[in-house]
Protein backbone atom coordinates (compact mmCIF):
# COMPACT_ATOMS: atom_id res chain seq x y z
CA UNK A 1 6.44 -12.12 7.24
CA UNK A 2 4.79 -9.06 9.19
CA UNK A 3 5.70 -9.66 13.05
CA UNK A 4 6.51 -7.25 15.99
CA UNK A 5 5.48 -3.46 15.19
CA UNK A 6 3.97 -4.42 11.84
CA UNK A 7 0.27 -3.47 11.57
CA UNK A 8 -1.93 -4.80 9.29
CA UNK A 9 -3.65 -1.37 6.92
CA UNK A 10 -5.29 -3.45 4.35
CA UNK A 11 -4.90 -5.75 0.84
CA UNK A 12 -4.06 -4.75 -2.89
CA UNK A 13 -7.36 -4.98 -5.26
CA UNK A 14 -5.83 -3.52 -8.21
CA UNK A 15 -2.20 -2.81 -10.12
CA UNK A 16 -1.33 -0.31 -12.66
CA UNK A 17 1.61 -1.75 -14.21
CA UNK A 18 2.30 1.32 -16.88
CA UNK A 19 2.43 3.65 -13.94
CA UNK A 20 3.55 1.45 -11.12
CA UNK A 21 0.71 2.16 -8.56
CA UNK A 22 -1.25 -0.32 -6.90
CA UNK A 23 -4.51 0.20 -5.47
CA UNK A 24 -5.28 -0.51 -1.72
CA UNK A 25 -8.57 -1.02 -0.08
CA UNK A 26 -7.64 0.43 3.60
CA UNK A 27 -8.47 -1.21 6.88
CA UNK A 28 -6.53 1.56 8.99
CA UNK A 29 -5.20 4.75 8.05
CA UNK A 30 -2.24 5.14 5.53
CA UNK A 31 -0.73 8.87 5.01
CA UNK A 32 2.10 10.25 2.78
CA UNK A 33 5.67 9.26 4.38
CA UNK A 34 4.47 6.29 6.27
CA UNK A 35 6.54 3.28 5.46
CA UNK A 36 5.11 -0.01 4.19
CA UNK A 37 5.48 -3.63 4.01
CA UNK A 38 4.00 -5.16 1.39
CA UNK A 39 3.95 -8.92 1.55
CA UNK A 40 2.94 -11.87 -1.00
CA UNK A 41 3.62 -13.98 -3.92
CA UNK A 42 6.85 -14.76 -5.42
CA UNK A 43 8.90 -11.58 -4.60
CA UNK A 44 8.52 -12.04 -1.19
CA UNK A 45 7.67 -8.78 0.58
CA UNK A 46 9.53 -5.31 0.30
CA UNK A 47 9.62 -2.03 2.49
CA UNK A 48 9.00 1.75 1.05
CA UNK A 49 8.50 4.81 2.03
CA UNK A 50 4.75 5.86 0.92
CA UNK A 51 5.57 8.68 -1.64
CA UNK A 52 1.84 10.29 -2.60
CA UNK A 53 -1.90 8.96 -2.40
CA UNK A 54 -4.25 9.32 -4.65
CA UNK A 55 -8.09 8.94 -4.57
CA UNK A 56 -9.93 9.05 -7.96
CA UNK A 57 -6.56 10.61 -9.58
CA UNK A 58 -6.36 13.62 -6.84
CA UNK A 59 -3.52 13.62 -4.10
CA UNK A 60 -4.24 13.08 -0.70
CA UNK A 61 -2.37 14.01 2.00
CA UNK A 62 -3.84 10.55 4.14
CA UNK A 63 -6.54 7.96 3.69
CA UNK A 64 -8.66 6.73 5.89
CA UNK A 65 -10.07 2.98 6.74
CA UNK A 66 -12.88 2.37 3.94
CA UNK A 67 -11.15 4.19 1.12
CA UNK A 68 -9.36 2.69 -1.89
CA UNK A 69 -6.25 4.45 -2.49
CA UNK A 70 -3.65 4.67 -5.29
CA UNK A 71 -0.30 4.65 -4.07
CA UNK A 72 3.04 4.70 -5.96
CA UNK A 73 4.77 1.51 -5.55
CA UNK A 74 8.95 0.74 -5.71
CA UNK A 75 8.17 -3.17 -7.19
CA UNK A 76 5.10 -5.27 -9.32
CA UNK A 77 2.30 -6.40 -6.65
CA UNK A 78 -0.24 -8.33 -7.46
CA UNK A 79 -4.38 -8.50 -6.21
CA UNK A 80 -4.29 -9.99 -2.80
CA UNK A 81 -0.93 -8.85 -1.51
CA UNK A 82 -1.32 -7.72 2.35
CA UNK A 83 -0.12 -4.19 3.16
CA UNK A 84 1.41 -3.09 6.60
CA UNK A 85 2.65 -0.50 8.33
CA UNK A 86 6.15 -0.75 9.90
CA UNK A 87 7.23 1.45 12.49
């Protein structure tokens, strides 16, 4: 699971399987080229560079804690799944 440098950023509330983006309520800022964790159900966790956030369909360049992002995502996550930051 998330230990040492790991820092929580926030849970998935939503998943767009067609275009394989999740949606991410933040707790902590997330910007473009941060690698994540994202840990939960079956599959375990998974690490990935964060390739482009969106906010109501227009890219960001960084979100901040309190906004619900879209962000592209390598695997299928599901609502719940915790999202960290790994440095």
């Amino acid at each position: 699971m998330a230990e040492g440098k790991d820092k929580f950023i926030g849970e998935v509330t939503h998943y767009f399987p067609k275009v394989g983006a999740a949606v991410i309520k933040l707790e902590k800022p997330l910007k473009v080229g941060d690698k994540v964790k994202i840990v939960g159900g079956k599959a375990g966790e998974f690490e990935q560079a964060v390739s482009s956030i969106q906010i109501d369909r227009q890219p960001i360049e960084k979100g901040k804690a309190g906004d619900e992002v879209g962000v592209a995502v390598d695997q299928p996550v599901r609502e719940g799944y915790k999202v960290y930051t790994v440095e």
